[in-house]
Each structure stands twice: as structure tokens, then as C-alpha cells.
N, C-alpha and C. Protein backbone atom coordinates (compact mmCIF):
# COMPACT_ATOMS: atom_id res chain seq x y z
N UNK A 1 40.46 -23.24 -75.82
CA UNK A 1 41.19 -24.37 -76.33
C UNK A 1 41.29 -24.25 -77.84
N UNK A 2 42.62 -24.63 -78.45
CA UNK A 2 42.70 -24.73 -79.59
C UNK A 2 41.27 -25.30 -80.39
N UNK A 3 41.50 -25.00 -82.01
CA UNK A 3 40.49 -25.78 -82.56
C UNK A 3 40.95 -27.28 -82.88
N UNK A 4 40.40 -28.69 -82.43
CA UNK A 4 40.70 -30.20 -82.71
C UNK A 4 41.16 -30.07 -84.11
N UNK A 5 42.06 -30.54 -84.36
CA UNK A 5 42.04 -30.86 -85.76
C UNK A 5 42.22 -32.61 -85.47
N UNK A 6 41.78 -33.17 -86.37
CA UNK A 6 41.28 -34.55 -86.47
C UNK A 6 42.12 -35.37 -87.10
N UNK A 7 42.50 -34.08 -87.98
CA UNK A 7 43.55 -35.09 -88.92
C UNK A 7 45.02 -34.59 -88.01
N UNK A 8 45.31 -34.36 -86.96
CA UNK A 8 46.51 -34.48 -86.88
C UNK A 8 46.97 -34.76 -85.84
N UNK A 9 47.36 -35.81 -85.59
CA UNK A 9 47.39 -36.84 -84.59
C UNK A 9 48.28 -36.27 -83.31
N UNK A 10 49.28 -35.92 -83.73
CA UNK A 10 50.06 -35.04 -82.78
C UNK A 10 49.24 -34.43 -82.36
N UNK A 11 48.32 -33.33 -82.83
CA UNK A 11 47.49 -32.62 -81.79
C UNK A 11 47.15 -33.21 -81.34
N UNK A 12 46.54 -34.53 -81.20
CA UNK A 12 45.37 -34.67 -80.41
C UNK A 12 46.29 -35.50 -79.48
N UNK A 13 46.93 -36.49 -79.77
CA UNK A 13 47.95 -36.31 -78.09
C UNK A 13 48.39 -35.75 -77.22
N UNK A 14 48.63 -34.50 -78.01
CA UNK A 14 49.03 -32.99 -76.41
C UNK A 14 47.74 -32.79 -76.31
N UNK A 15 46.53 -32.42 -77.07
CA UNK A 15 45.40 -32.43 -76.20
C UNK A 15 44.79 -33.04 -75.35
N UNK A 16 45.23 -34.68 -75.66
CA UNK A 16 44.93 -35.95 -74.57
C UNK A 16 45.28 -35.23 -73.73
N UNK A 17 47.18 -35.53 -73.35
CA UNK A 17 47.22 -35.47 -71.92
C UNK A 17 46.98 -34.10 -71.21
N UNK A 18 46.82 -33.01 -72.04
CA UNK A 18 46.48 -31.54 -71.28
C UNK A 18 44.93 -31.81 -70.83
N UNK A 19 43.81 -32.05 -71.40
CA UNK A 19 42.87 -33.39 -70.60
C UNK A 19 42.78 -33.71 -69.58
N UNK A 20 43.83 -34.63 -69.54
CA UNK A 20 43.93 -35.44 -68.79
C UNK A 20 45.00 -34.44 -67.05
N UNK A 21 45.19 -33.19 -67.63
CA UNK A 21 45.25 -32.42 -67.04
C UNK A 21 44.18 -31.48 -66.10
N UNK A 22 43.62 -31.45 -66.95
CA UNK A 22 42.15 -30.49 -66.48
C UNK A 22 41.48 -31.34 -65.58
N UNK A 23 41.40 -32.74 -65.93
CA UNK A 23 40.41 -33.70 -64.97
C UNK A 23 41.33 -33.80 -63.70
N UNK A 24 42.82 -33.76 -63.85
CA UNK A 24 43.66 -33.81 -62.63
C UNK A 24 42.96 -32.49 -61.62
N UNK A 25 42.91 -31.40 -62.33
CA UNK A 25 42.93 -30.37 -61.97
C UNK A 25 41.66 -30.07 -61.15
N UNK A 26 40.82 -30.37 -61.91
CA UNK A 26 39.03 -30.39 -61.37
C UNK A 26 38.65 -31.60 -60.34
N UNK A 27 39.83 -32.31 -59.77
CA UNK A 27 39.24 -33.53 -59.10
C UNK A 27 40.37 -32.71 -57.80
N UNK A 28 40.88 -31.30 -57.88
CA UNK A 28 41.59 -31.09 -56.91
C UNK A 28 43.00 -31.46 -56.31
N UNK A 29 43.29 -32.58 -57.26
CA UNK A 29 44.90 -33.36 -57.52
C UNK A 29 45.41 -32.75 -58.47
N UNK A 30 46.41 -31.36 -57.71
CA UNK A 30 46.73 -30.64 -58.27
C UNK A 30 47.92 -30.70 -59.10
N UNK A 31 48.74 -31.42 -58.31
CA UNK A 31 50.24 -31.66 -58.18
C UNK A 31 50.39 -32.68 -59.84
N UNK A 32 49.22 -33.80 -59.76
CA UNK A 32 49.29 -34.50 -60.75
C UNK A 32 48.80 -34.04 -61.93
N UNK A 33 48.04 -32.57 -61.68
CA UNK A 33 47.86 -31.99 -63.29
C UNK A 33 48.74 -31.15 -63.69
N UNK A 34 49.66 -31.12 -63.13
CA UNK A 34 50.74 -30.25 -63.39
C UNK A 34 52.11 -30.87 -64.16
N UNK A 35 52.08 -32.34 -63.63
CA UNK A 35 52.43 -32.99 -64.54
C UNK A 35 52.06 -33.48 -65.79
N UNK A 36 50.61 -33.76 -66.22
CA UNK A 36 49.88 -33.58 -67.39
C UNK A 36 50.34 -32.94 -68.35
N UNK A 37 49.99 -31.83 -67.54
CA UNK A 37 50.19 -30.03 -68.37
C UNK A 37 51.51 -30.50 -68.97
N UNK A 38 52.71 -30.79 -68.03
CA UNK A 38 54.29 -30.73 -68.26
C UNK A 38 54.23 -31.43 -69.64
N UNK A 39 53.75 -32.70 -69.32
CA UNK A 39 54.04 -33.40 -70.26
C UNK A 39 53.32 -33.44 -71.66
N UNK A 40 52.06 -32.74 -71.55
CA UNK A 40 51.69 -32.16 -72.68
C UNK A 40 52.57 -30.95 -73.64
N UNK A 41 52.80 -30.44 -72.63
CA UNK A 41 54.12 -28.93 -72.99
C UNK A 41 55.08 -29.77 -73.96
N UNK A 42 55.81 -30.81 -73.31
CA UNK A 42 56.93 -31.18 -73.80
C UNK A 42 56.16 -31.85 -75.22
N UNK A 43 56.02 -32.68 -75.26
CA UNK A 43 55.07 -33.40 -76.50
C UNK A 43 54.85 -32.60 -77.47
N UNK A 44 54.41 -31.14 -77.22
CA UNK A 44 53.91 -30.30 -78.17
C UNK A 44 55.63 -29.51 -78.72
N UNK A 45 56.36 -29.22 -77.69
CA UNK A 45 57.43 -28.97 -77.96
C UNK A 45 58.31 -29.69 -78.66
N UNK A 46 58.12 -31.43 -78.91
CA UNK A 46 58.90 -32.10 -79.78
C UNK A 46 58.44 -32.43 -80.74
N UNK A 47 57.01 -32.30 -80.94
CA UNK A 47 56.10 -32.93 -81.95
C UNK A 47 55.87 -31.84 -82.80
N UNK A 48 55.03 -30.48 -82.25
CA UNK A 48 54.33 -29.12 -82.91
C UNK A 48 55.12 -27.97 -82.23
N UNK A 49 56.69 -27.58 -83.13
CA UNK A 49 57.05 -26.52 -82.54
C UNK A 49 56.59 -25.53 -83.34
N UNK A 50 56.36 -24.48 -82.33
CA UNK A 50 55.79 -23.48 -82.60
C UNK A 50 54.10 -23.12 -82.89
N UNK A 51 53.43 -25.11 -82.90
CA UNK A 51 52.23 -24.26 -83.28
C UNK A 51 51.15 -24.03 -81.89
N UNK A 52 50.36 -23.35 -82.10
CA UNK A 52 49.28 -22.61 -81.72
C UNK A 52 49.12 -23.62 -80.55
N UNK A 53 48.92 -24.92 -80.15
CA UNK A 53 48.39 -25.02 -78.82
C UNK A 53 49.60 -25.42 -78.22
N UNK A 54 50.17 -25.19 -78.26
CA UNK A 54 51.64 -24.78 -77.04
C UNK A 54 51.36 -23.69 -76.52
N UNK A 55 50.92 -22.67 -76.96
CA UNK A 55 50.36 -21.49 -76.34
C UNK A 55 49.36 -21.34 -75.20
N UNK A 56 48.27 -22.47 -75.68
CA UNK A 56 47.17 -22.80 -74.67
C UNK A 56 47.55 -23.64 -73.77
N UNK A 57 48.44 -24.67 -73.68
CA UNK A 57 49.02 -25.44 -73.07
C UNK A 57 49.72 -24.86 -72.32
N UNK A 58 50.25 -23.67 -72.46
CA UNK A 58 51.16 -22.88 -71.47
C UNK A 58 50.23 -22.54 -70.44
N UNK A 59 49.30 -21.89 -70.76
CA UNK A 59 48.41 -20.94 -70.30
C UNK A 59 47.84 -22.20 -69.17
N UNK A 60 47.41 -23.46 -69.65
CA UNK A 60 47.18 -24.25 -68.84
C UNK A 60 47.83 -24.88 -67.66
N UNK A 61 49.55 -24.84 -68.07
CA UNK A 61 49.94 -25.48 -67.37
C UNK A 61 50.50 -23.89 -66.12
N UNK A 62 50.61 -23.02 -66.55
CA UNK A 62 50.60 -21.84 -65.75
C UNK A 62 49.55 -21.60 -64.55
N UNK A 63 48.10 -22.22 -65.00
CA UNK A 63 47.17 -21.95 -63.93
C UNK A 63 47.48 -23.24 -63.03
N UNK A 64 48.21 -24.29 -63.58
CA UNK A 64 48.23 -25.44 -62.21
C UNK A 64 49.39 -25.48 -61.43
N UNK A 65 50.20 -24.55 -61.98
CA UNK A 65 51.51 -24.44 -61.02
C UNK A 65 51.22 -23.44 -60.31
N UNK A 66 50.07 -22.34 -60.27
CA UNK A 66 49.46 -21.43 -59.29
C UNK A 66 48.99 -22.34 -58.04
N UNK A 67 47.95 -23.16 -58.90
CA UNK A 67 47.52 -24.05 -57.50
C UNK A 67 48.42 -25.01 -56.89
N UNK A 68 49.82 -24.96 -57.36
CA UNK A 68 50.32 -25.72 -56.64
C UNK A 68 51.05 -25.23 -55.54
N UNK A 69 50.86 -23.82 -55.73
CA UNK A 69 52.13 -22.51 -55.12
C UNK A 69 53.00 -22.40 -55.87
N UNK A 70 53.21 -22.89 -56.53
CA UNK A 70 55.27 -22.79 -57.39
C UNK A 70 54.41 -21.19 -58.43
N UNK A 71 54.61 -20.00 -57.90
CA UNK A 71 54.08 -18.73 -58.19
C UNK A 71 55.16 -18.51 -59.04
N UNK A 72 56.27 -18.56 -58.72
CA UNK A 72 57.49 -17.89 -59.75
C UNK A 72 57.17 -18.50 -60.90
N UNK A 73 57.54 -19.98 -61.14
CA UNK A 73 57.44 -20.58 -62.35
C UNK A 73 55.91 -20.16 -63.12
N UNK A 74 54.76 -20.36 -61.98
CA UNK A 74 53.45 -20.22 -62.44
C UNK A 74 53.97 -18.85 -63.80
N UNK A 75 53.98 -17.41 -62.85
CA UNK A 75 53.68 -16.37 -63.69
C UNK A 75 55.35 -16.93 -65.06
N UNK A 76 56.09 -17.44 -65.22
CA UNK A 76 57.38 -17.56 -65.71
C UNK A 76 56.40 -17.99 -66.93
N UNK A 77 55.51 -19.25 -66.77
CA UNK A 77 55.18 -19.99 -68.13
C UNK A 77 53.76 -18.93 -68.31
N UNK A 78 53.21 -18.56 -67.33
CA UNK A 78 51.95 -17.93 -68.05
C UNK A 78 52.24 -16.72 -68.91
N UNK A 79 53.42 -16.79 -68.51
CA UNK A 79 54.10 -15.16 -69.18
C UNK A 79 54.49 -14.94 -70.89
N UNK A 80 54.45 -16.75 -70.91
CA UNK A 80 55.06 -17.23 -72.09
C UNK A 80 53.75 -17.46 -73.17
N UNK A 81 52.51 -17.52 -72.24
CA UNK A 81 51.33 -17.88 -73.89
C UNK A 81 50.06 -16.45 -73.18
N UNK A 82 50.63 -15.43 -72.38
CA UNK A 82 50.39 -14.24 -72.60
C UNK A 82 49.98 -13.33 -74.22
N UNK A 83 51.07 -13.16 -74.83
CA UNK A 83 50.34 -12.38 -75.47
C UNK A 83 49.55 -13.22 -76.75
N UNK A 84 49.76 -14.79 -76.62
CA UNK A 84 48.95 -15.60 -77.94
C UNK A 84 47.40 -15.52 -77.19
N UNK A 85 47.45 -15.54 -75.96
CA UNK A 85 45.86 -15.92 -75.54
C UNK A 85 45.38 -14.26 -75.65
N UNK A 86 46.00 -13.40 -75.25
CA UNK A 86 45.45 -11.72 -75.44
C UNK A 86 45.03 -11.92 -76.87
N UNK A 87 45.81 -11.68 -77.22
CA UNK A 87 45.18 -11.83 -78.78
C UNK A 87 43.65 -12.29 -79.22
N UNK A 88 43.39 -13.51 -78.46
CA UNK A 88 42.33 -14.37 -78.97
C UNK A 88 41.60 -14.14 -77.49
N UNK A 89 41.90 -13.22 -76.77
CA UNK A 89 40.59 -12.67 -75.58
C UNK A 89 40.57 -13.95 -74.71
N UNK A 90 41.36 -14.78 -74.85
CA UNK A 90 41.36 -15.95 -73.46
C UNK A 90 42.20 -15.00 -72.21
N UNK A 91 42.03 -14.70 -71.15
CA UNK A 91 41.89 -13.59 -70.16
C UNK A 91 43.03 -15.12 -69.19
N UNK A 92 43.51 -16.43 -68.91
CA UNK A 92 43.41 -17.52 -68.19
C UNK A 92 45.15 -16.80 -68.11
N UNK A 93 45.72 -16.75 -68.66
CA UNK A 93 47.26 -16.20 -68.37
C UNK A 93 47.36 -15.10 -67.31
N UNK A 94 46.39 -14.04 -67.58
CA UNK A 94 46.93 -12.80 -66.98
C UNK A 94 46.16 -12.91 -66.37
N UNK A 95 45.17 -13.20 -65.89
CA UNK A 95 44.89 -13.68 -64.24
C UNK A 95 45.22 -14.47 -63.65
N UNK A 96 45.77 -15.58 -64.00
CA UNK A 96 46.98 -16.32 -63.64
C UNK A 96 48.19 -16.20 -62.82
N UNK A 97 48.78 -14.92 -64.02
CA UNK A 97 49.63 -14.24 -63.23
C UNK A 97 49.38 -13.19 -62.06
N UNK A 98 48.18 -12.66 -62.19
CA UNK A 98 47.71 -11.61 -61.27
C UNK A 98 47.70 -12.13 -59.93
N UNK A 99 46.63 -13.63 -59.70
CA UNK A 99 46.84 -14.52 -58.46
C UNK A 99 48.14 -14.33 -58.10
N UNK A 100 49.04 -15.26 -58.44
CA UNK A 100 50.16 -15.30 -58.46
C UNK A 100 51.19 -14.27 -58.18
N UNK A 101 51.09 -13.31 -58.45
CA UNK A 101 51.73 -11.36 -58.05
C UNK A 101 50.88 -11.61 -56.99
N UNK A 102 49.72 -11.50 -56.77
CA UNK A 102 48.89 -11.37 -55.66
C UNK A 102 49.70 -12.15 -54.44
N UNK A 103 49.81 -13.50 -54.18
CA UNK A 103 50.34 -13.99 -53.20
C UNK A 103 51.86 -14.21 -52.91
N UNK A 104 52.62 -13.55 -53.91
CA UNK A 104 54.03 -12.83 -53.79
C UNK A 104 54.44 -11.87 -53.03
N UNK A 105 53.34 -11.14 -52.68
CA UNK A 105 53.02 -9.93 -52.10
C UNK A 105 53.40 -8.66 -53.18
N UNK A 106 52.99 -8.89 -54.27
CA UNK A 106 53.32 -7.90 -54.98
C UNK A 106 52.13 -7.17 -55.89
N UNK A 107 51.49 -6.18 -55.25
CA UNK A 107 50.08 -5.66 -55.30
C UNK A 107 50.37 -5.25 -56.66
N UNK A 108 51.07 -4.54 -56.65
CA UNK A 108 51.46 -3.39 -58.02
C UNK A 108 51.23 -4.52 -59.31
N UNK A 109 51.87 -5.22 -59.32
CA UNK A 109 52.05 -6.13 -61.01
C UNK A 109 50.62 -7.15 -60.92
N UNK A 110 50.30 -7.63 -59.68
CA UNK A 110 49.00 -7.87 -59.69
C UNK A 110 47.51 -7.12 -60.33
N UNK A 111 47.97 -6.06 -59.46
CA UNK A 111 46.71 -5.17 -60.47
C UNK A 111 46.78 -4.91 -61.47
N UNK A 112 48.20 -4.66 -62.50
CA UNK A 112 48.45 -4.37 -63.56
C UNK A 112 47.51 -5.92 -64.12
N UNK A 113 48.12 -6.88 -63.70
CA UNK A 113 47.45 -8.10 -65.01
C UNK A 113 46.46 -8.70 -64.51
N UNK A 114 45.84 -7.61 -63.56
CA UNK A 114 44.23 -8.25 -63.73
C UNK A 114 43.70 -7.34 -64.35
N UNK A 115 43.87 -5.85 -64.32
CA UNK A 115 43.46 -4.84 -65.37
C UNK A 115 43.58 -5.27 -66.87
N UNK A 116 44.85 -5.96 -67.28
CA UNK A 116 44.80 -6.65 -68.49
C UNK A 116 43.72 -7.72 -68.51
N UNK A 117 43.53 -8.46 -67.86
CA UNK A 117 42.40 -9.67 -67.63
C UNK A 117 41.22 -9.29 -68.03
N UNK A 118 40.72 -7.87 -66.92
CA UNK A 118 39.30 -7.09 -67.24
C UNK A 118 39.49 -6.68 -68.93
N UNK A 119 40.60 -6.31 -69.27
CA UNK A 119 40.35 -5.45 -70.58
C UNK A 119 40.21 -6.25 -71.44
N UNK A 120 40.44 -7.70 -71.27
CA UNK A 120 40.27 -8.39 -72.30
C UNK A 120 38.60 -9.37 -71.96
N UNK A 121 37.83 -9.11 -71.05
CA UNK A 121 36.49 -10.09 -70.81
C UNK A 121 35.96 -9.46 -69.84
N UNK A 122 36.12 -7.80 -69.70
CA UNK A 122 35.56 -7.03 -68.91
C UNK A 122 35.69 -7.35 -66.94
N UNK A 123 34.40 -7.01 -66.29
CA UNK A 123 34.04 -7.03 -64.94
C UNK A 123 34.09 -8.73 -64.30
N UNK A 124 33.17 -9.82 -65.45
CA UNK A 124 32.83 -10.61 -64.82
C UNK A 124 34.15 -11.39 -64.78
N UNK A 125 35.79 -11.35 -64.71
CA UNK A 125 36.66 -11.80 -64.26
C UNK A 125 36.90 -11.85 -63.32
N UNK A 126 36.36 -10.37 -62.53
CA UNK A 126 36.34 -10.05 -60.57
C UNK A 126 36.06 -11.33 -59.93
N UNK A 127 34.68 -11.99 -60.26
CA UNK A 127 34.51 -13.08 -59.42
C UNK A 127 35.77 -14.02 -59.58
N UNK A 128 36.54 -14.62 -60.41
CA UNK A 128 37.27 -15.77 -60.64
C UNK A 128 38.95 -14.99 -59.60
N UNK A 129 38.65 -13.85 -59.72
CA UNK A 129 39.41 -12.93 -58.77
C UNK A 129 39.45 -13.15 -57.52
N UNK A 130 37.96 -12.60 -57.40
CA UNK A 130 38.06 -13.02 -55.70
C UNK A 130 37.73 -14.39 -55.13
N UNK A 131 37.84 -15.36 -56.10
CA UNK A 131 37.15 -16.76 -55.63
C UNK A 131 38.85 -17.44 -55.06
N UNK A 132 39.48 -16.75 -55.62
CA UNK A 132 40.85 -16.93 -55.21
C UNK A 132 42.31 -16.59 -56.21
């Protein structure tokens, strides 16, 4: 997750509702953190273009459109805060997308971006791999 900045209020509203995403997400109401995510996306898109947690926000809202099945869109937005989270070794995009290739039936691009996943936080990504 981005770093809080305190003084800037806009952030901390797309961080609210991306939040308020994660708790959607962790209570298994998937569908409704996906709207979170959305609406965090957009917020950050009218409020902070271009900065830095639109990137994480992608990445977030990419892993809840996995759990929702919507796989195309999933890998579409995780594809999009890919190389900001590589950068900074957050691994949550390209395994993201890897799931996601995975239940497309598409082995090949799957393994490719879980090999990216491992290269960026090594072995212990396997488990979050095979947990699903």
C-alpha cells in the first residue's frame, strides 16, 4: 500500500474506500469489493491523476475481479499497475494475472507471470499459488 500521506485528503479518500474494499473482500463479499476498488479507481482518477496509488488501487481492484471470475478484465486492469508494483517488489498483479491465465485455460502466459511473481518475492508465492 501506498505511503498515507495525512496531509492530503484526496488520498486518504481513495484509500477509504479501497478499505473499505479489502474488508468487502476478506468478509468473502466479493462482488461488493469490487465495487469499492471501482470506485476508489475512479476517485483517484478524478482527484490524483497519475499519482502513485492508482497503481496500487489497480493492482487491488485486479485481484477482486479475479474472485469474481470477470478474468479478462481481472488480468486487463492488473496489467495496468504491473510494472509500478514490479518495480516496488509488490508480486499482487502478476499473480493476479497468472490465476487468471490459469483459469482461461491458458498455461503458457500463466506460468510466464507467476515466474515474474517468483522473481520478484521468490518460492514463498507457490503457496498463494496453489491456495488458488
Amino acid at each position: 500500500m501506498p505511503r498515507k500521506n495525512r496531509e492530503n485528503p484526496l488520498e486518504a479518500e481513495a484509500l477509504a474506500l479501497a478499505q473499505k474494499g479489502i474488508e468487502a473482500g476478506a468478509r468473502g463479499r466479493h462482488a461488493e469489493a469490487v465495487e469499492y476498488w471501482a470506485a476508489a479507481l475512479d476517485y483517484a482518477d478524478a482527484h490524483l491523476p497519475g499519482a502513485d496509488i492508482g497503481y496500487w488501487i489497480k493492482s487491488g481492484l485486479g485481484a477482486a475481479l479475479h474472485e469474481t471470475g470477470d478474468d479478462a478484465r481481472s488480468i486487463a486492469v492488473s496489467r495496468m499497475a504491473l510494472d509500478w508494483c514490479s518495480a516496488r517488489g509488490q508480486p499482487l498483479p502478476a499473480l493476479t494475472m497468472a490465476k487468471s491465465f490459469r483459469r482461461l485455460g491458458d498455461a503458457e502466459s500463466a506460468q510466464a507471470y507467476l515466474d515474474h511473481a517468483r522473481g520478484l518475492v521468490g518460492d514463498s508465492i507457490l503457496r498463494e499459488w496453489e491456495a488458488g
